[in-house]
C-alpha atoms as a PDB file:
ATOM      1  CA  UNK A   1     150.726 133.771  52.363  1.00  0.00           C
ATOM      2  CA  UNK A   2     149.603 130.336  50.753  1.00  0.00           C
ATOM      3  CA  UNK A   3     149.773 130.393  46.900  1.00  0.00           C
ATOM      4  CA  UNK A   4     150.107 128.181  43.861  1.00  0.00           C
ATOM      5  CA  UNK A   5     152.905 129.399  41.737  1.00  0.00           C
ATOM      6  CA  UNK A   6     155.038 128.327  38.759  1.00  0.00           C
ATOM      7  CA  UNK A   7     158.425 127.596  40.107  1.00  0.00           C
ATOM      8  CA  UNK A   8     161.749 126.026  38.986  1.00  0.00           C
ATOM      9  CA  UNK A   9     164.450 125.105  40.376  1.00  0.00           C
ATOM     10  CA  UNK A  10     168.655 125.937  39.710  1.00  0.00           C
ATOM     11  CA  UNK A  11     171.045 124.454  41.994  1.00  0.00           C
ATOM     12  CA  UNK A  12     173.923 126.847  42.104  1.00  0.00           C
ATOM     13  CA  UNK A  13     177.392 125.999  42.935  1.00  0.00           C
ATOM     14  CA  UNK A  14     178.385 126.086  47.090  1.00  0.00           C
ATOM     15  CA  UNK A  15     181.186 129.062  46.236  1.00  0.00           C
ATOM     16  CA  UNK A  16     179.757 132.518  46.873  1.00  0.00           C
ATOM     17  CA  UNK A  17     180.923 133.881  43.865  1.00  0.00           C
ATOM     18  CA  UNK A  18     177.934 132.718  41.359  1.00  0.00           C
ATOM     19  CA  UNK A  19     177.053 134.369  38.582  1.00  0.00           C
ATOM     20  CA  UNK A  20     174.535 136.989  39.019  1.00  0.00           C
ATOM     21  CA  UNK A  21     170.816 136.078  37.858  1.00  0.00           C
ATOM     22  CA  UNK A  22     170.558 136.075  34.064  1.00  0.00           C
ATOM     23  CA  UNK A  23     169.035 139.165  32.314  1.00  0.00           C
ATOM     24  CA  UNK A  24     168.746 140.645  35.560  1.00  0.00           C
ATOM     25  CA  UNK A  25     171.638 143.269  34.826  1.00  0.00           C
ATOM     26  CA  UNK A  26     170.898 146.692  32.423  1.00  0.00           C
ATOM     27  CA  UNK A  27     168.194 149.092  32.547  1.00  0.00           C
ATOM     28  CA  UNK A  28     165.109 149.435  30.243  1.00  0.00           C
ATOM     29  CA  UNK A  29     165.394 151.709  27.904  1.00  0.00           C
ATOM     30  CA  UNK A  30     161.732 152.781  28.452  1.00  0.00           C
ATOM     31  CA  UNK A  31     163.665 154.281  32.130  1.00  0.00           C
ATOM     32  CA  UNK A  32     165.795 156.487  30.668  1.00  0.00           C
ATOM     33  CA  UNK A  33     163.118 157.854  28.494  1.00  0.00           C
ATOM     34  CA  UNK A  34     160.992 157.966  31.169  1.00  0.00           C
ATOM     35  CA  UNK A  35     163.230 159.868  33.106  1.00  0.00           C
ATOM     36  CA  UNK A  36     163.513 162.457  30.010  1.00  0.00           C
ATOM     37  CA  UNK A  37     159.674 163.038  30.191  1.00  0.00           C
ATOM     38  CA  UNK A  38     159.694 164.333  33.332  1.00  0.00           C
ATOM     39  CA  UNK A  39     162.158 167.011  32.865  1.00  0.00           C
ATOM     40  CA  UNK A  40     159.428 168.564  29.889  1.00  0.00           C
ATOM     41  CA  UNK A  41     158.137 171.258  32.887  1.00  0.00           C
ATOM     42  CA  UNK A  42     156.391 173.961  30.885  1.00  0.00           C
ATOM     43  CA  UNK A  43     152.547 173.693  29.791  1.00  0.00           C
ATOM     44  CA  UNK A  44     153.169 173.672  26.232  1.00  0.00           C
ATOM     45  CA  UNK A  45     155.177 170.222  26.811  1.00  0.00           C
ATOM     46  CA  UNK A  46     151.900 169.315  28.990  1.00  0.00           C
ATOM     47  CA  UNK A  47     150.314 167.416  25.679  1.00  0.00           C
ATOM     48  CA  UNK A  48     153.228 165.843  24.393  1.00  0.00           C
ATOM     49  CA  UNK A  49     153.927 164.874  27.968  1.00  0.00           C
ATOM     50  CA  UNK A  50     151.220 163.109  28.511  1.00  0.00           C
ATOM     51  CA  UNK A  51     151.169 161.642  24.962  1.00  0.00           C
ATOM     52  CA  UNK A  52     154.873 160.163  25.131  1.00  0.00           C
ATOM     53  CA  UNK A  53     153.560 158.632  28.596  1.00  0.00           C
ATOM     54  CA  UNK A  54     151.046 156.943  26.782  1.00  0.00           C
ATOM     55  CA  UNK A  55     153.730 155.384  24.674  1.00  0.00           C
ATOM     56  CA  UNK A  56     156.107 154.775  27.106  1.00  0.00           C
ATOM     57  CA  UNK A  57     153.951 152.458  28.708  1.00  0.00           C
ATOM     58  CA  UNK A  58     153.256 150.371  25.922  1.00  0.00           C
ATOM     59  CA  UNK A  59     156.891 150.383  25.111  1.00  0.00           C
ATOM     60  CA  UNK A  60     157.453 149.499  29.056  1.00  0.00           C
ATOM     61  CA  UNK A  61     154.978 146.243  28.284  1.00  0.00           C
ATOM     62  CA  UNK A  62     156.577 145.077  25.045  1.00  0.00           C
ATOM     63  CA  UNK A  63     160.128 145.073  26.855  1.00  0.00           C
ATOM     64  CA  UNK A  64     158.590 143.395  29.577  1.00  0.00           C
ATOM     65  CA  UNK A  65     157.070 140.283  27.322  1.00  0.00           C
ATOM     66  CA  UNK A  66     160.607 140.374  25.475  1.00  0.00           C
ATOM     67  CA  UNK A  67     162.381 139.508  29.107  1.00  0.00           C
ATOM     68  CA  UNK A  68     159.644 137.170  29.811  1.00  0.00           C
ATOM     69  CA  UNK A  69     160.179 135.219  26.589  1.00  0.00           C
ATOM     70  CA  UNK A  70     163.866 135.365  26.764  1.00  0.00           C
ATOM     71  CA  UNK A  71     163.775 134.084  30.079  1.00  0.00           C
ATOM     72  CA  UNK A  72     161.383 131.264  29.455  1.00  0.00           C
ATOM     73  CA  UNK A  73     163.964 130.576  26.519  1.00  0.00           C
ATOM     74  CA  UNK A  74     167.152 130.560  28.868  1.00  0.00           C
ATOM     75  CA  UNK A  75     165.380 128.238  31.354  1.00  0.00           C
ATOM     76  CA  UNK A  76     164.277 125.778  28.494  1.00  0.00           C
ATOM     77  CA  UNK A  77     167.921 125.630  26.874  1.00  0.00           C
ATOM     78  CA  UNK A  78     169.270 125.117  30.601  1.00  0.00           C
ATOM     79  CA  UNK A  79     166.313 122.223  31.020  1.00  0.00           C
ATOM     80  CA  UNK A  80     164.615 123.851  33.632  1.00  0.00           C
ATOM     81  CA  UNK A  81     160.764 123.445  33.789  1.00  0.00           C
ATOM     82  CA  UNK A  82     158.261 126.034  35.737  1.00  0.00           C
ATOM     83  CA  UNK A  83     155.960 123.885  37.690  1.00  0.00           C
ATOM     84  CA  UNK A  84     153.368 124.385  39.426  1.00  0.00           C
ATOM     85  CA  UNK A  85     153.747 124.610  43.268  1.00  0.00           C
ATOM     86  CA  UNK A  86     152.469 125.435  46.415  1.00  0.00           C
ATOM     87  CA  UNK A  87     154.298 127.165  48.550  1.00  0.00           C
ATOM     88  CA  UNK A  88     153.982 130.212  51.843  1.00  0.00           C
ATOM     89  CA  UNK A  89     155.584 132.759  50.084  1.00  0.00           C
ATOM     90  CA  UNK A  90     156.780 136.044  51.990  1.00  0.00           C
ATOM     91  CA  UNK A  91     159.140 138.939  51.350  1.00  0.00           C
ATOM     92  CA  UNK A  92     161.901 136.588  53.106  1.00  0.00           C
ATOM     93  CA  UNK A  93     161.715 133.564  51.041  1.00  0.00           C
ATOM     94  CA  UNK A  94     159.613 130.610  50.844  1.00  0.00           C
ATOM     95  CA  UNK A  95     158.583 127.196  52.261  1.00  0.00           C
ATOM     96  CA  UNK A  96     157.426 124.510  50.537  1.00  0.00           C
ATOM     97  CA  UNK A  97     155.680 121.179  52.261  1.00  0.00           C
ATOM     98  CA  UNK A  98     157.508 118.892  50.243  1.00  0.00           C
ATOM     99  CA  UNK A  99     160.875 117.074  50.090  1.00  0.00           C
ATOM    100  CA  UNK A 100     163.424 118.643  47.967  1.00  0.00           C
ATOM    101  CA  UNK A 101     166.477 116.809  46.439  1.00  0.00           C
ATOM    102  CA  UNK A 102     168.382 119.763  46.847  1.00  0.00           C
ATOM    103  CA  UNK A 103     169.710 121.809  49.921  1.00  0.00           C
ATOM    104  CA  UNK A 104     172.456 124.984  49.637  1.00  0.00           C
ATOM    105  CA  UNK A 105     172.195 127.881  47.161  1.00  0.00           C
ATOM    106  CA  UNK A 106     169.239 127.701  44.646  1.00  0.00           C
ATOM    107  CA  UNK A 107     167.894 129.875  42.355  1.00  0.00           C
ATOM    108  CA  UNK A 108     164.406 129.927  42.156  1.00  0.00           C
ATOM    109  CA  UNK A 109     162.749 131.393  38.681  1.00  0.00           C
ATOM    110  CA  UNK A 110     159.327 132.343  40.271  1.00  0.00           C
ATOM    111  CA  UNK A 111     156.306 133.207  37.856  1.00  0.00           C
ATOM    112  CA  UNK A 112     153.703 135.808  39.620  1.00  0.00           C
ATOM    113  CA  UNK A 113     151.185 137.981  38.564  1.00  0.00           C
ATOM    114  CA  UNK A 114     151.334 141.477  39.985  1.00  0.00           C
ATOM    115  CA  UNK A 115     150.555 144.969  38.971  1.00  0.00           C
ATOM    116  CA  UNK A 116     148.608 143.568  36.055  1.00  0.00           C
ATOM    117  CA  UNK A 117     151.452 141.540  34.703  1.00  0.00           C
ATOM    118  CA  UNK A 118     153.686 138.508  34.845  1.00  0.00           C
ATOM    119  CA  UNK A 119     156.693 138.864  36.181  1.00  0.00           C
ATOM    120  CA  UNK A 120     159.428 135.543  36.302  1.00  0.00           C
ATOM    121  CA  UNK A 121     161.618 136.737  38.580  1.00  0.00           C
ATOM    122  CA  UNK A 122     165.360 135.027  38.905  1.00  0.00           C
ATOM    123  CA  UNK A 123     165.920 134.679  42.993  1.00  0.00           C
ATOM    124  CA  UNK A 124     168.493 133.143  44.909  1.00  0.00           C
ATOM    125  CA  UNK A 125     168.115 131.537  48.247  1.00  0.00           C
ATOM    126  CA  UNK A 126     169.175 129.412  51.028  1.00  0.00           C
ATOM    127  CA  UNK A 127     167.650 126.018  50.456  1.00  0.00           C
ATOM    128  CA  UNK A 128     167.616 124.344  54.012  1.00  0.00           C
ATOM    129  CA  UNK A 129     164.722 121.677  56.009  1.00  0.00           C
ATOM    130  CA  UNK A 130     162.657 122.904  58.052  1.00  0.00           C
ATOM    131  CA  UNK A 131     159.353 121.847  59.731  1.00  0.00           C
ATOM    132  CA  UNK A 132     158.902 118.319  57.243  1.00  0.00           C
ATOM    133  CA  UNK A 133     159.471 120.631  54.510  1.00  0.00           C
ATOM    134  CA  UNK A 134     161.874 122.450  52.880  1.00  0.00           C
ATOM    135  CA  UNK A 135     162.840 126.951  53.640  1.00  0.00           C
ATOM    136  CA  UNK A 136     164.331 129.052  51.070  1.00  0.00           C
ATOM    137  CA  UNK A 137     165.783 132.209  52.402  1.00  0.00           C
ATOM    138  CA  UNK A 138     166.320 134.776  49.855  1.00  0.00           C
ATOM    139  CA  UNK A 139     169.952 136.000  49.641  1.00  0.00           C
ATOM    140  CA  UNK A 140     170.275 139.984  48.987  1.00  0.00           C
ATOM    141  CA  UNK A 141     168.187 140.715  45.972  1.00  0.00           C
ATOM    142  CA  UNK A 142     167.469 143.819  43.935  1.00  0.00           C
ATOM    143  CA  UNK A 143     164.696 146.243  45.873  1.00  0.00           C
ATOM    144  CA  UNK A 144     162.066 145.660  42.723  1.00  0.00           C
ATOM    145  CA  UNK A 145     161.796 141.787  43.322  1.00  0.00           C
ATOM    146  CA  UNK A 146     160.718 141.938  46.727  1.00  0.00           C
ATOM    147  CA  UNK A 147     158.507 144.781  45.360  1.00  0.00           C
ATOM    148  CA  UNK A 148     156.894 142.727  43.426  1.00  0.00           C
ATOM    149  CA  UNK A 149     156.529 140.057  45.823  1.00  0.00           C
ATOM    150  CA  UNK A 150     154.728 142.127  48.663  1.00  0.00           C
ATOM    151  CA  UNK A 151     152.820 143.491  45.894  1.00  0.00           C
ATOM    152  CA  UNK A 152     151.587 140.022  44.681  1.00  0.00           C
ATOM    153  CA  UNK A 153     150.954 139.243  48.384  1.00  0.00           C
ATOM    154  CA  UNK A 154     148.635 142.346  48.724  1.00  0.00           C
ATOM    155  CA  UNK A 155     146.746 141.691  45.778  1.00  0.00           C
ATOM    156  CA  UNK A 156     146.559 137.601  45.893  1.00  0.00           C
ATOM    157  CA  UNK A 157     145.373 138.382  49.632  1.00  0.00           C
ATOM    158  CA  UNK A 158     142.522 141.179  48.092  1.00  0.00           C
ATOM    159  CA  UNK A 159     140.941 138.911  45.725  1.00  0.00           C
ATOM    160  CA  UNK A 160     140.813 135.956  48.058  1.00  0.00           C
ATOM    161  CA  UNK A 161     139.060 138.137  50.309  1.00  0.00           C
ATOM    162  CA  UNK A 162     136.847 139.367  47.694  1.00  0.00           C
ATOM    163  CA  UNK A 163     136.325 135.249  47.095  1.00  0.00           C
ATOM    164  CA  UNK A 164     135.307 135.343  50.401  1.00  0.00           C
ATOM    165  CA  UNK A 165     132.579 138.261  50.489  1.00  0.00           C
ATOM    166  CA  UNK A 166     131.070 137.086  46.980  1.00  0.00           C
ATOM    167  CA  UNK A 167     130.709 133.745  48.343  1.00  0.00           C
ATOM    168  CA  UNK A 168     126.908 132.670  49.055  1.00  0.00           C
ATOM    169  CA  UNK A 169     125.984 132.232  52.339  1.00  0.00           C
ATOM    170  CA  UNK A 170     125.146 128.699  53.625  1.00  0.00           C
ATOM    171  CA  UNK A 171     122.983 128.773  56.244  1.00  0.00           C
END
């Protein structure tokens, strides 16, 4: 799928044992409470159920623009800009149709919009030429980031369709 993203760029060191994506480690703490909702079984929990579910989503998106801003942060103090790009991106990596003055293990911090929010997500890949441009293969990543990549696919696909049918007719 053809898209314009925000992208940047970290050339990791050539020995496979690289530090693991930043802020990628932990669990929300809006999980674990999550997880404690949905043990509340009887029907006098029912209203407090879906009350705390309320707030547990809210809490979800606060935590989420706290990781977004401490990311941005962390690439800005590393000197790392997100620029805008265009790129095929799939649930196996990407290619871009441009020279790159880097080949081996990158990390790409990829900015997408899915499931009604931004996500930057930290992912590392193969960096290698390939057809006058240059392939990124993504190494083993956690389940949730190619998630959220299919996901963005889907619904970047949906709206240029809908583009497409809301588009006057020329005859």
């Amino acid at each position: 799928m053809s898209a314009v993203l925000p992208v940047a760029f970290e050339v990791l060191p050539s020995d496979s044992s690289s530090v693991p994506p930043f802020l990628t480690l932990g669990r929300r703490l809006s999980q674990n409470a999550r997880e404690a909702v949905e043990k509340l079984s009887s029907r006098a929990d029912a209203e407090f159920k879906e009350v705390i579910t309320l707030t547990l989503d809210s809490i979800e998106a606060v935590e989420r623009q706290v990781d977004m801003l401490q990311r941005r942060l962390l690439l800005n103090a590393k000197g790392l800009e997100l620029v805008d790009t265009e790129m095929e991106l799939g649930a196996d990596g990407v290619w871009i149709a441009q020279e790159a003055p880097h080949e081996g293990r990158v990390r790409l911090h990829l900015l997408l919009l899915a499931r009604n929010a931004h996500h930057l997500l930290a992912m590392d890949a193969a960096a290698s030429p390939k057809n006058g441009g240059i392939e990124y293969r993504w190494e083993p990543t956690d389940p949730q980031n190619r998630d959220l990549i299919v996901a963005f696919a889907f619904e970047h696909q949906r709206r240029e369709r809908r583009r497409e049918l809301d588009a006057p007719v020329v005859e």
